[in-house]
C-alpha atoms as a PDB file:
ATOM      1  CA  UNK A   1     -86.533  46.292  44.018  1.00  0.00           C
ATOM      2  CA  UNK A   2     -84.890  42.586  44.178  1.00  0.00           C
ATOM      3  CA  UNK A   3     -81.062  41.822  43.415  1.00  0.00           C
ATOM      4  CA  UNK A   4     -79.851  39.012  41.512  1.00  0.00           C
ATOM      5  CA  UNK A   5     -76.366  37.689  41.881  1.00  0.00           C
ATOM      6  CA  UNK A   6     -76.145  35.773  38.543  1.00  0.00           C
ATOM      7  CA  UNK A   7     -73.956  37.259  36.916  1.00  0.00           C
ATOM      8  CA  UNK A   8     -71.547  36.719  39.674  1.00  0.00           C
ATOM      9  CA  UNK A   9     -72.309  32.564  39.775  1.00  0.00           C
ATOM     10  CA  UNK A  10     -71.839  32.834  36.197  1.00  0.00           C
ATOM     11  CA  UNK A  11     -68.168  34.884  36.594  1.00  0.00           C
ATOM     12  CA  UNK A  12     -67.167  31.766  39.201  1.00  0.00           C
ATOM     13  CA  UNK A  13     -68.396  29.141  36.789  1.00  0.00           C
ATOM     14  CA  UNK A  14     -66.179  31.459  33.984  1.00  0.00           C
ATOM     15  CA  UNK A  15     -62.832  31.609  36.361  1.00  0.00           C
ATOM     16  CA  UNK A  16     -63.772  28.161  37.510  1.00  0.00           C
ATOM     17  CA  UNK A  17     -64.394  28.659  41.448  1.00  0.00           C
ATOM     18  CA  UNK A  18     -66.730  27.670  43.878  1.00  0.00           C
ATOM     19  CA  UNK A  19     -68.681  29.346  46.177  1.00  0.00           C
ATOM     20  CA  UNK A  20     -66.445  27.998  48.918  1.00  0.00           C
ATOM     21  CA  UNK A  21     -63.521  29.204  47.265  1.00  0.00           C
ATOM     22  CA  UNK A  22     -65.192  33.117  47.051  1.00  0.00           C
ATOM     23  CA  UNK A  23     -66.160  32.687  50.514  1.00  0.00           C
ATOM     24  CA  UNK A  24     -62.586  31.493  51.656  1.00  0.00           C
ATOM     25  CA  UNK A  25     -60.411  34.168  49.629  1.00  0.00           C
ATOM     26  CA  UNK A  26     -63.061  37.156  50.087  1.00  0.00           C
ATOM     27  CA  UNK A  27     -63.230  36.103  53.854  1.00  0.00           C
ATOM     28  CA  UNK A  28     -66.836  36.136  54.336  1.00  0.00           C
ATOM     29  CA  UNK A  29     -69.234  34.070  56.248  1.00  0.00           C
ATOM     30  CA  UNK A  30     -70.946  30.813  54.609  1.00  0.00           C
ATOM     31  CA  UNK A  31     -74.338  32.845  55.849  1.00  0.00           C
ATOM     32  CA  UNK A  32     -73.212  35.389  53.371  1.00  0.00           C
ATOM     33  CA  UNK A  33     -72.842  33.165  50.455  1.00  0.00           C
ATOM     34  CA  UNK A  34     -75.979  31.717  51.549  1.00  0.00           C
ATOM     35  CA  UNK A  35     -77.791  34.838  51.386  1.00  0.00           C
ATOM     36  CA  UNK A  36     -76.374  35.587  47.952  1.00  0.00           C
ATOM     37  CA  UNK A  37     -77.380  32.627  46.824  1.00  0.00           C
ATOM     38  CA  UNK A  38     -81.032  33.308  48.084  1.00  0.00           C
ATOM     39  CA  UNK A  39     -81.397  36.792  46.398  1.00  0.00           C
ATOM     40  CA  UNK A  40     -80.722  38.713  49.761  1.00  0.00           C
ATOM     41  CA  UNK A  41     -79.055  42.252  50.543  1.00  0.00           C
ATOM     42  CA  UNK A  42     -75.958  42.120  51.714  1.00  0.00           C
ATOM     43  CA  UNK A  43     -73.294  44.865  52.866  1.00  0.00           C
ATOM     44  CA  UNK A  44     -71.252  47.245  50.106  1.00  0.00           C
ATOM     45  CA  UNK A  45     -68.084  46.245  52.278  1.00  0.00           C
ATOM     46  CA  UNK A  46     -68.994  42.206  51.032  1.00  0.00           C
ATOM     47  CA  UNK A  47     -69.727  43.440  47.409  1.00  0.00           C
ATOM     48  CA  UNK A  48     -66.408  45.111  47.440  1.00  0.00           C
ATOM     49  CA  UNK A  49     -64.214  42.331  48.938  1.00  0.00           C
ATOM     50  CA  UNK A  50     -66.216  39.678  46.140  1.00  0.00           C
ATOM     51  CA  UNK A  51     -65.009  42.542  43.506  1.00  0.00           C
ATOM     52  CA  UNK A  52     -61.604  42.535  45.152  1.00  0.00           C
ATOM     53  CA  UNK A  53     -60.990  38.538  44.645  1.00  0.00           C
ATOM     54  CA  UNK A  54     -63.505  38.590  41.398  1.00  0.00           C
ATOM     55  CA  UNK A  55     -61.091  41.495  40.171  1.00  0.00           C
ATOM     56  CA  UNK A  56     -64.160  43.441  38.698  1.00  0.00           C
ATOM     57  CA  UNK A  57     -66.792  46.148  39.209  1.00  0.00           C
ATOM     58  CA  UNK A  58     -70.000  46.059  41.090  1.00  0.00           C
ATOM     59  CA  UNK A  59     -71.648  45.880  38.338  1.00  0.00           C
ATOM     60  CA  UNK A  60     -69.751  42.694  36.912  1.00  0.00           C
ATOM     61  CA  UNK A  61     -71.675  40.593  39.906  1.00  0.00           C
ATOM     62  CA  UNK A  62     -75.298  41.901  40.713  1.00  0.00           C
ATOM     63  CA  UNK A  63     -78.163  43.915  38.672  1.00  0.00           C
ATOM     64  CA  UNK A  64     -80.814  45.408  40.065  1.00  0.00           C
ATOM     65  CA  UNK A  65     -84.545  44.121  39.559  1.00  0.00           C
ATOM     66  CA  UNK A  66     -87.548  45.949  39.196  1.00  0.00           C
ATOM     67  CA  UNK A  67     -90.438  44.557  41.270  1.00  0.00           C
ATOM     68  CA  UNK A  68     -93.191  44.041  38.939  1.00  0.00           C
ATOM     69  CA  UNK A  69     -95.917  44.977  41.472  1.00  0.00           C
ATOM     70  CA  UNK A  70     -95.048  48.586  42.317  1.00  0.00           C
ATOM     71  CA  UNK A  71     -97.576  51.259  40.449  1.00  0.00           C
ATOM     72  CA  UNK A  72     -96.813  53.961  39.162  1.00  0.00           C
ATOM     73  CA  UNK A  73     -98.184  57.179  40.905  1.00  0.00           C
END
């Protein structure tokens, strides 16, 4: 299973903020954002401090992907 942060890039572009500007208010590391920004796992405690600034759910910022090349049993 992948994550995809889109819909939080989409909620900064919405409210108008940069990634520095999450990183700098949610007081996480640049390496964070960077891994964010590459698709990467990242700790609940981040997810809840971006949700904290963002002022929205878990949900609001990542979805879950399915990866396409797990069978079924």
């Amino acid at each position: 299973m992948k994550i995809s942060y889109k819909k939080l890039w989409k909620l900064l572009i919405d409210k108008d903020m940069m990634k520095k500007d999450l990183q700098k208010k949610a007081g996480i590391s640049w390496a964070t954002i960077t891994k964010m920004s590459k698709g990467e796992v990242v700790s609940t405690e981040v997810l809840m401090r971006v949700c904290q600034v963002m002022h929205c759910n878990v949900g609001d910022i990542i979805d879950f992907i399915e990866d396409e090349n797990i069978t079924e049993k």
